[in-house]
PDB file of N, CA and C in Angstrom:
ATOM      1  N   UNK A   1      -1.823  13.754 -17.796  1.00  0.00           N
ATOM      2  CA  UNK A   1      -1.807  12.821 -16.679  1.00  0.00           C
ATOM      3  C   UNK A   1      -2.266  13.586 -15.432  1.00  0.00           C
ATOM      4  N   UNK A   2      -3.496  12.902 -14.867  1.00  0.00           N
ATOM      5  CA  UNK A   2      -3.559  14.052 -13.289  1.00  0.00           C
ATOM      6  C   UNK A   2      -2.386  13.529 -12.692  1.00  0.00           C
ATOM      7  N   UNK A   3      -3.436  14.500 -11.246  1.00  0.00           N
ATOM      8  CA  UNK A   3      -2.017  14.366 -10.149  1.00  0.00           C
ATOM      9  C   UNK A   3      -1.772  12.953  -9.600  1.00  0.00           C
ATOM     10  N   UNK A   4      -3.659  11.980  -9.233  1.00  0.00           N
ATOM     11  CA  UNK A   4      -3.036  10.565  -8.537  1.00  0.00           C
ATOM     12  C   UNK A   4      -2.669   9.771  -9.760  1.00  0.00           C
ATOM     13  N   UNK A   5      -2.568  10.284 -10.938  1.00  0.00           N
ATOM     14  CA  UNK A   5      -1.912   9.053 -11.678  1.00  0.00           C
ATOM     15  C   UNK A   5      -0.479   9.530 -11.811  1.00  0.00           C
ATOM     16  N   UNK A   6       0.117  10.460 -12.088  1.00  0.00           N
ATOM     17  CA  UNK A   6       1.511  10.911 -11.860  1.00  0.00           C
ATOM     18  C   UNK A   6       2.288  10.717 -10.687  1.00  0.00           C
ATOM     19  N   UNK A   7       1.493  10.449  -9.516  1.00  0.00           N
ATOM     20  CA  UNK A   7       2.104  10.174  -8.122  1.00  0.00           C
ATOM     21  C   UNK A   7       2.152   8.977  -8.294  1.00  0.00           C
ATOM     22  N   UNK A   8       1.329   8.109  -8.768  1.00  0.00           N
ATOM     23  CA  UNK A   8       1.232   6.770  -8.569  1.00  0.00           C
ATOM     24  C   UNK A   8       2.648   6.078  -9.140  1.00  0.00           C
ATOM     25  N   UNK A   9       2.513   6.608 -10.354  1.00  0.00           N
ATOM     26  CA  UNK A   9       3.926   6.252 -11.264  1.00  0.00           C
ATOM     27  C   UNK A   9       5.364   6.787 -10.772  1.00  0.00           C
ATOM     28  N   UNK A  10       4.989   8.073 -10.102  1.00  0.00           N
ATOM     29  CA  UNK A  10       6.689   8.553  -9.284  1.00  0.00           C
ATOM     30  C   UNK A  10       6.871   7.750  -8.153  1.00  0.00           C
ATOM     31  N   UNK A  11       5.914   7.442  -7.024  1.00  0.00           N
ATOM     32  CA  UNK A  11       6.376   7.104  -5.730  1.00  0.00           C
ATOM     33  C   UNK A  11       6.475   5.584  -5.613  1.00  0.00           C
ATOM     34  N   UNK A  12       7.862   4.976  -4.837  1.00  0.00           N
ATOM     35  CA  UNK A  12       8.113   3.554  -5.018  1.00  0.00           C
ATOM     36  C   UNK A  12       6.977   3.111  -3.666  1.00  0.00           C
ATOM     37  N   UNK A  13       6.566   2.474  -3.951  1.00  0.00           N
ATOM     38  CA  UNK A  13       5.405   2.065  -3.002  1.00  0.00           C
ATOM     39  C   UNK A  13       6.336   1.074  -1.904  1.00  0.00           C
ATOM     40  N   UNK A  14       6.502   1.349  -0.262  1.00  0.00           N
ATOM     41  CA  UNK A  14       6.815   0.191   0.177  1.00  0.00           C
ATOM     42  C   UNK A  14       6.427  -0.016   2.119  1.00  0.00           C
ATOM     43  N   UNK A  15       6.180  -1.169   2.224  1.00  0.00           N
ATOM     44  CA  UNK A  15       5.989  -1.793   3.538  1.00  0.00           C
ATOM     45  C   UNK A  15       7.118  -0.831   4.517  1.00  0.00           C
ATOM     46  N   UNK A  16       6.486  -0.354   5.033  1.00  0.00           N
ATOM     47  CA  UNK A  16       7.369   0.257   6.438  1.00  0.00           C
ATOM     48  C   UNK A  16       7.995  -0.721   7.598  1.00  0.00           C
ATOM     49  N   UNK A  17       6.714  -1.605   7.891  1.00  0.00           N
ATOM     50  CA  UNK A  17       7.326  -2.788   8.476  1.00  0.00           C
ATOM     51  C   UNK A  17       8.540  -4.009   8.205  1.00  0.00           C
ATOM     52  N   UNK A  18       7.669  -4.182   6.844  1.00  0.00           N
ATOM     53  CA  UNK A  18       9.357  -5.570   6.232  1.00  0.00           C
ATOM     54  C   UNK A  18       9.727  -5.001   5.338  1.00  0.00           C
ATOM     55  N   UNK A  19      10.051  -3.688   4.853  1.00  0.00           N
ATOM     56  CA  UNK A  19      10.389  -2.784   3.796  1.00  0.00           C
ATOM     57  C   UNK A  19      10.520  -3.690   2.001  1.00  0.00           C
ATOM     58  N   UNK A  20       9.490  -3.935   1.464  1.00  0.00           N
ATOM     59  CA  UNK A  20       8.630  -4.830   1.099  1.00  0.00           C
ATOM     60  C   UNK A  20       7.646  -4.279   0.117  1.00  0.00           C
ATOM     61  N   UNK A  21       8.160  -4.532  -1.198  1.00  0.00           N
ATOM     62  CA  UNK A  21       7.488  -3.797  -2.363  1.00  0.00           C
ATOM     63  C   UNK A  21       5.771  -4.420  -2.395  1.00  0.00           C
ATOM     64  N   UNK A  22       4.923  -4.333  -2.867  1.00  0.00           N
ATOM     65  CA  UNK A  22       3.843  -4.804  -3.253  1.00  0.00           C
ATOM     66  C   UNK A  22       4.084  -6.020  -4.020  1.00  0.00           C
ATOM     67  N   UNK A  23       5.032  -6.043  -5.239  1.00  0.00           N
ATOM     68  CA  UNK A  23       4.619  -7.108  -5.999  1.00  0.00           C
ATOM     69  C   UNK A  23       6.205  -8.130  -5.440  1.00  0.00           C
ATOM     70  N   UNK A  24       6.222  -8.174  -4.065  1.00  0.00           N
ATOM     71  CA  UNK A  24       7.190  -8.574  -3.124  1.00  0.00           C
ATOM     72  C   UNK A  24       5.909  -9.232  -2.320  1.00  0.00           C
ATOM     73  N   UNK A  25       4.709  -9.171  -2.126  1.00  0.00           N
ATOM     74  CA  UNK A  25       4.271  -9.581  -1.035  1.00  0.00           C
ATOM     75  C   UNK A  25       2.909 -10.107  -1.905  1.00  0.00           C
ATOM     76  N   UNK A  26       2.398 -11.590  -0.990  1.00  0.00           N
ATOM     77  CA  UNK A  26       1.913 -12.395  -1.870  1.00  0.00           C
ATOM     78  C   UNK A  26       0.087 -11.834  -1.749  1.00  0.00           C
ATOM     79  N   UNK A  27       0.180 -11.258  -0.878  1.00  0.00           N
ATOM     80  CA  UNK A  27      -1.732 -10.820  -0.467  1.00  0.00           C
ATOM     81  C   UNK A  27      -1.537  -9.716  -1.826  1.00  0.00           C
ATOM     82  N   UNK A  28      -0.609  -8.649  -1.771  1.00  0.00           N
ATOM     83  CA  UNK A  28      -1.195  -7.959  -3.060  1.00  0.00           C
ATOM     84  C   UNK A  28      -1.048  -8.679  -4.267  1.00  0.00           C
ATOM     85  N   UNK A  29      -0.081  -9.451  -4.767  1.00  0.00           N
ATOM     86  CA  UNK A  29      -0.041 -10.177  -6.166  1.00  0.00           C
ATOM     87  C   UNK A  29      -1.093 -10.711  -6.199  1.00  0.00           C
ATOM     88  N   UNK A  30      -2.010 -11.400  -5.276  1.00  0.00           N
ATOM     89  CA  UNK A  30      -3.023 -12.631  -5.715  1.00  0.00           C
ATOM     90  C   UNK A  30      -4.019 -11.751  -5.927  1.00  0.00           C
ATOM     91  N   UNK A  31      -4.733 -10.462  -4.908  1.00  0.00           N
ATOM     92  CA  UNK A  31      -5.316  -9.597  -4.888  1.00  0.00           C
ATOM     93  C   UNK A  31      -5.235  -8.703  -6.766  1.00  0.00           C
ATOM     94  N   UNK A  32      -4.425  -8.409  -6.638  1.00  0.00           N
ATOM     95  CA  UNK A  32      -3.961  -7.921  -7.985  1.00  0.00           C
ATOM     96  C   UNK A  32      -4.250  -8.333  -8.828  1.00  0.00           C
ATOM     97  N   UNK A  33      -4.141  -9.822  -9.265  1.00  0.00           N
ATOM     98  CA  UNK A  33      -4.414 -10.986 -10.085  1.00  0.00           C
ATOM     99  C   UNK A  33      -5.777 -11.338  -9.771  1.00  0.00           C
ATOM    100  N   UNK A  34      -6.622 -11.188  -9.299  1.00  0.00           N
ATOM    101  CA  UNK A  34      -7.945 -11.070  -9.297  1.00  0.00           C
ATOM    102  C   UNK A  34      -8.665 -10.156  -9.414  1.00  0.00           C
ATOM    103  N   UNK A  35      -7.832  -8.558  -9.486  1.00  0.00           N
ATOM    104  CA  UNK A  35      -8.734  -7.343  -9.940  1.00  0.00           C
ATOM    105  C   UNK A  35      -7.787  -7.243 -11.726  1.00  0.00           C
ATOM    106  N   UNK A  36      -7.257  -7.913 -12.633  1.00  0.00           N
ATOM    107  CA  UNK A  36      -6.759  -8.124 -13.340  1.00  0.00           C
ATOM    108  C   UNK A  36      -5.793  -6.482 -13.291  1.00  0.00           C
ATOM    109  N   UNK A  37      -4.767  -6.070 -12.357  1.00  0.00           N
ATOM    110  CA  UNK A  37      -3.969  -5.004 -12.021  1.00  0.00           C
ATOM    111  C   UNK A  37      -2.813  -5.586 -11.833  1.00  0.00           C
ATOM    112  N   UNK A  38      -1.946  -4.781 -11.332  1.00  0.00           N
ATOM    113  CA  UNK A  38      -0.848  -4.987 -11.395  1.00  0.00           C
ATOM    114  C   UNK A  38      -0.458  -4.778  -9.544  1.00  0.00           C
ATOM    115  N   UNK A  39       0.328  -5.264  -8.630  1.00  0.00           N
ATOM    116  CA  UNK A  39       0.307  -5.079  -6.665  1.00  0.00           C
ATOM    117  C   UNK A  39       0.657  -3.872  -6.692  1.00  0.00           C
ATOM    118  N   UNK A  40       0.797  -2.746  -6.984  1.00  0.00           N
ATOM    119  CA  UNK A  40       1.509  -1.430  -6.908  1.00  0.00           C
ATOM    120  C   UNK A  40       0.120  -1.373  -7.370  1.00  0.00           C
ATOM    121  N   UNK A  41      -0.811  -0.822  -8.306  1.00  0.00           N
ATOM    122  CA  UNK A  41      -1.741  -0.407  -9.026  1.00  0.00           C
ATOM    123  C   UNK A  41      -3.136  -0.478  -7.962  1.00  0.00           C
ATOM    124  N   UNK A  42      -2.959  -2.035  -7.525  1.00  0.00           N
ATOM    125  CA  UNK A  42      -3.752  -2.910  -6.586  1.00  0.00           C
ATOM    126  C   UNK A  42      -3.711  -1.638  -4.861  1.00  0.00           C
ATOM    127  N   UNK A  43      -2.396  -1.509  -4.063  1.00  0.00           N
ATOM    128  CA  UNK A  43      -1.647  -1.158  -2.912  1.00  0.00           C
ATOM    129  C   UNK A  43      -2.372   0.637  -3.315  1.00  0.00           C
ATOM    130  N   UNK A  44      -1.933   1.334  -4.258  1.00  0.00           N
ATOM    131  CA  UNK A  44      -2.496   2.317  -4.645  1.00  0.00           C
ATOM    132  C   UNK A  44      -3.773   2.735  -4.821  1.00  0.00           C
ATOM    133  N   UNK A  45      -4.787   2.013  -5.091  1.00  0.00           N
ATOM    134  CA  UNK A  45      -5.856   2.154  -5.299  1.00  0.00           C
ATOM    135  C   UNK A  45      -7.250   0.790  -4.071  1.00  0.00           C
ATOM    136  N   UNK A  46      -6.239   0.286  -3.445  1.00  0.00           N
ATOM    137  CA  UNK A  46      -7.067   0.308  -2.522  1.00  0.00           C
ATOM    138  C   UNK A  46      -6.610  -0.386  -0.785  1.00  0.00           C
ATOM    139  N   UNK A  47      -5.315   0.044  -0.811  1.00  0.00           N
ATOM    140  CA  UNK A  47      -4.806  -0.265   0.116  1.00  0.00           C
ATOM    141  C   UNK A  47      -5.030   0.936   1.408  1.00  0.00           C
ATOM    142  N   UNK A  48      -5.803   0.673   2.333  1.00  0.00           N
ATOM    143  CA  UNK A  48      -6.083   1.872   3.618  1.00  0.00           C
ATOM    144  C   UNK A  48      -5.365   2.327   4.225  1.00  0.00           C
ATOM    145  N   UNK A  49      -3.719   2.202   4.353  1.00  0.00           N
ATOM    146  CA  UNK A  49      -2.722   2.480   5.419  1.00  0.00           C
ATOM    147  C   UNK A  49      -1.864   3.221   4.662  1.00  0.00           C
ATOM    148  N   UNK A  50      -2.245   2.928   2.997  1.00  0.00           N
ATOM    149  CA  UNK A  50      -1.358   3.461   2.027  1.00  0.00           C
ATOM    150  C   UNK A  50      -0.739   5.410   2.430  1.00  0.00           C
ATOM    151  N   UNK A  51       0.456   5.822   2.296  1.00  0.00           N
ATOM    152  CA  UNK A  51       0.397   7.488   2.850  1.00  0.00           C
ATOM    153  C   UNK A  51       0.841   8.014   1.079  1.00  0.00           C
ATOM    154  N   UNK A  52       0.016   8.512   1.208  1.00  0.00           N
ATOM    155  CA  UNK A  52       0.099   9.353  -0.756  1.00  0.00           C
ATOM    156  C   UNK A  52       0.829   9.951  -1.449  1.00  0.00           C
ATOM    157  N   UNK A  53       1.474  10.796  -0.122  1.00  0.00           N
ATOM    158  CA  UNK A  53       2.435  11.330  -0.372  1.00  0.00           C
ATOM    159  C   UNK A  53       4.233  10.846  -0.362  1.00  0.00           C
ATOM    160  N   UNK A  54       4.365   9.645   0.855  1.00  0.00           N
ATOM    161  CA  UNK A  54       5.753   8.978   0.766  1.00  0.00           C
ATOM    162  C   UNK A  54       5.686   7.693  -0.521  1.00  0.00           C
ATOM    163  N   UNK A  55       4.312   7.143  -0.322  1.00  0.00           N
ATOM    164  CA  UNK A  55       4.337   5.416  -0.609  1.00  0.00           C
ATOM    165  C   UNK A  55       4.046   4.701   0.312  1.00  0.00           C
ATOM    166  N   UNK A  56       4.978   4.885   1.537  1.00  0.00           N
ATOM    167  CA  UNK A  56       4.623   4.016   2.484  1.00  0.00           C
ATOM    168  C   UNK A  56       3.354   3.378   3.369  1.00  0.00           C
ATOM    169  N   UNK A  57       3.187   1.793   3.382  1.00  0.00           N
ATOM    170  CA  UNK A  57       1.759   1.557   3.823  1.00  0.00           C
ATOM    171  C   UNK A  57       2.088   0.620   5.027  1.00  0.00           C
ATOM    172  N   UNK A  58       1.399  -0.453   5.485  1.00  0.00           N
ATOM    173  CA  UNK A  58       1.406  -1.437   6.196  1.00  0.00           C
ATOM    174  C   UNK A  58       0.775  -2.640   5.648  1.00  0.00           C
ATOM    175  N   UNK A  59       1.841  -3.735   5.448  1.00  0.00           N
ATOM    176  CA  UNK A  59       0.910  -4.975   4.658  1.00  0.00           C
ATOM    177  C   UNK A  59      -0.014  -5.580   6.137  1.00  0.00           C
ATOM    178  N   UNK A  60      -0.277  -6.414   5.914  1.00  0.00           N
ATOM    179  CA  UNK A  60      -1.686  -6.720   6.781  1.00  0.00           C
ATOM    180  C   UNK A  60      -0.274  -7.610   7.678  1.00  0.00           C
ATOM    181  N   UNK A  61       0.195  -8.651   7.532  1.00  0.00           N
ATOM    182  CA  UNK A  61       1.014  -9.046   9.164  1.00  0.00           C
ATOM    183  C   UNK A  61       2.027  -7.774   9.488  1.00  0.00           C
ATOM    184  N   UNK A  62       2.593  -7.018   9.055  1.00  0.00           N
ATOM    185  CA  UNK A  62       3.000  -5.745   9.985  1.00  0.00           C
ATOM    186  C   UNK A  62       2.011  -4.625  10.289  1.00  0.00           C
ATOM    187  N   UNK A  63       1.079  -4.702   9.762  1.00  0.00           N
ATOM    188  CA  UNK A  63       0.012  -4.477  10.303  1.00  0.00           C
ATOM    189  C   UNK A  63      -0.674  -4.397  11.991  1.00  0.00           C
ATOM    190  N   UNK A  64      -0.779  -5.749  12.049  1.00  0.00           N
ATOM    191  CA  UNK A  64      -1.132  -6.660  13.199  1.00  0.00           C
ATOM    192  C   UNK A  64      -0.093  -6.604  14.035  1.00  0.00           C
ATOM    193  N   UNK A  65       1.364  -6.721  13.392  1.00  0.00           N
ATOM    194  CA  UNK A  65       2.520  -6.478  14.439  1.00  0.00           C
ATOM    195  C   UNK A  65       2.599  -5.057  15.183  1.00  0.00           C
ATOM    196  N   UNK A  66       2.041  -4.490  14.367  1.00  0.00           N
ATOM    197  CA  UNK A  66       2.046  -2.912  14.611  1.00  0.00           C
ATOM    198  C   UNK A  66       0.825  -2.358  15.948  1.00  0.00           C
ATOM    199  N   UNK A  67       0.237  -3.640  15.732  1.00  0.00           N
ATOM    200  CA  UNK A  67      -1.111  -3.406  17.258  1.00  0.00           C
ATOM    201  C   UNK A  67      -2.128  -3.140  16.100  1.00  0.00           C
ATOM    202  N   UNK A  68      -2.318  -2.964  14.979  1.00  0.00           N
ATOM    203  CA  UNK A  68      -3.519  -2.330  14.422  1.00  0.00           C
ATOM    204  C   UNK A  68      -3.648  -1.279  14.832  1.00  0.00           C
ATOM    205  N   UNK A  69      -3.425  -0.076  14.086  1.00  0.00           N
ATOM    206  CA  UNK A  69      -3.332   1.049  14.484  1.00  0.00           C
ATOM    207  C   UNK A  69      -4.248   1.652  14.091  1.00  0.00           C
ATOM    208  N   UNK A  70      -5.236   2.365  14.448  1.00  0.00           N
ATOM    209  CA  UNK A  70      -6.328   3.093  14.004  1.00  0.00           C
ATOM    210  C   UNK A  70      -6.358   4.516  14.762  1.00  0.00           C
ATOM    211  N   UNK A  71      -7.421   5.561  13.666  1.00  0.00           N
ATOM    212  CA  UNK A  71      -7.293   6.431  14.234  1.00  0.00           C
ATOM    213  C   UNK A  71      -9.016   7.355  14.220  1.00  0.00           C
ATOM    214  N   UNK A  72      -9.681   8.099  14.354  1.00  0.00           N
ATOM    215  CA  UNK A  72     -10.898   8.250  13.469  1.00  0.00           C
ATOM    216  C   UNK A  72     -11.017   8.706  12.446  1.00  0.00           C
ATOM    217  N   UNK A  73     -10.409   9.090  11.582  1.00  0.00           N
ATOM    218  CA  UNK A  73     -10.220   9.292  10.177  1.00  0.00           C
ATOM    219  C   UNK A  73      -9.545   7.952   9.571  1.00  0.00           C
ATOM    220  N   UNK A  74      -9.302   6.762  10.026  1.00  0.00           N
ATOM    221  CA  UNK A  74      -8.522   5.768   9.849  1.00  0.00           C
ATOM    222  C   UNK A  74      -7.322   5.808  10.283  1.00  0.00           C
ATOM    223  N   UNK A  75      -5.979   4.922   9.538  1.00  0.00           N
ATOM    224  CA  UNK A  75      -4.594   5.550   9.927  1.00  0.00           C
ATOM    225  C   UNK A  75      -4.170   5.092   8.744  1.00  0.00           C
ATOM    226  N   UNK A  76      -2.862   6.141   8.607  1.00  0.00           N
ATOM    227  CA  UNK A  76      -1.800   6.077   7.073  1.00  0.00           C
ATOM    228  C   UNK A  76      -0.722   5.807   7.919  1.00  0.00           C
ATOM    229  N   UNK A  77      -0.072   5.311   7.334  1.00  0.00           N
ATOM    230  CA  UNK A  77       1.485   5.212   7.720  1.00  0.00           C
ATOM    231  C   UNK A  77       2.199   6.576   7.443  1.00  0.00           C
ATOM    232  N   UNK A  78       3.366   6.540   8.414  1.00  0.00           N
ATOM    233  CA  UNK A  78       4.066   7.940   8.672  1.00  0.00           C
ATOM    234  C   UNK A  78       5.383   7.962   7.066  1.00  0.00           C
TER     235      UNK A  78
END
């Protein structure tokens, strides 16, 4: 197993904002269900705010609550 598939499977993936699993929130399930994946699999592999090392990301309305946070390398959640 590499390393991002062993991380993927250890770290609980969750919303920093509404503390809020992936397959808790309906943009990754439908998303998910149209890349035939699973919202954790989906949040992992192509979610931008995702941080690699905690789990923690920003779903898109805490997102927006958050001001949209950008940075020039993008932004991860803390």
């Amino acid at each position: 197993m590499d390393t991002n598939t062993r991380l993927a499977v250890d770290i609980k993936l969750r919303c920093i904002g509404c503390n809020k699993r992936p397959s808790e929130l309906s943009e990754y399930i439908e998303a998910a269900k149209e890349n035939d994946m699973d919202p954790d699999a989906y949040v992992w592999t192509e979610e931008g705010t995702l941080n690699r090392v905690n789990g923690h990301f920003l779903c898109t309305g805490c997102y927006v609550k958050a001001g949209m946070p950008s940075g020039p390398n993008g932004w991860t959640a803390p």
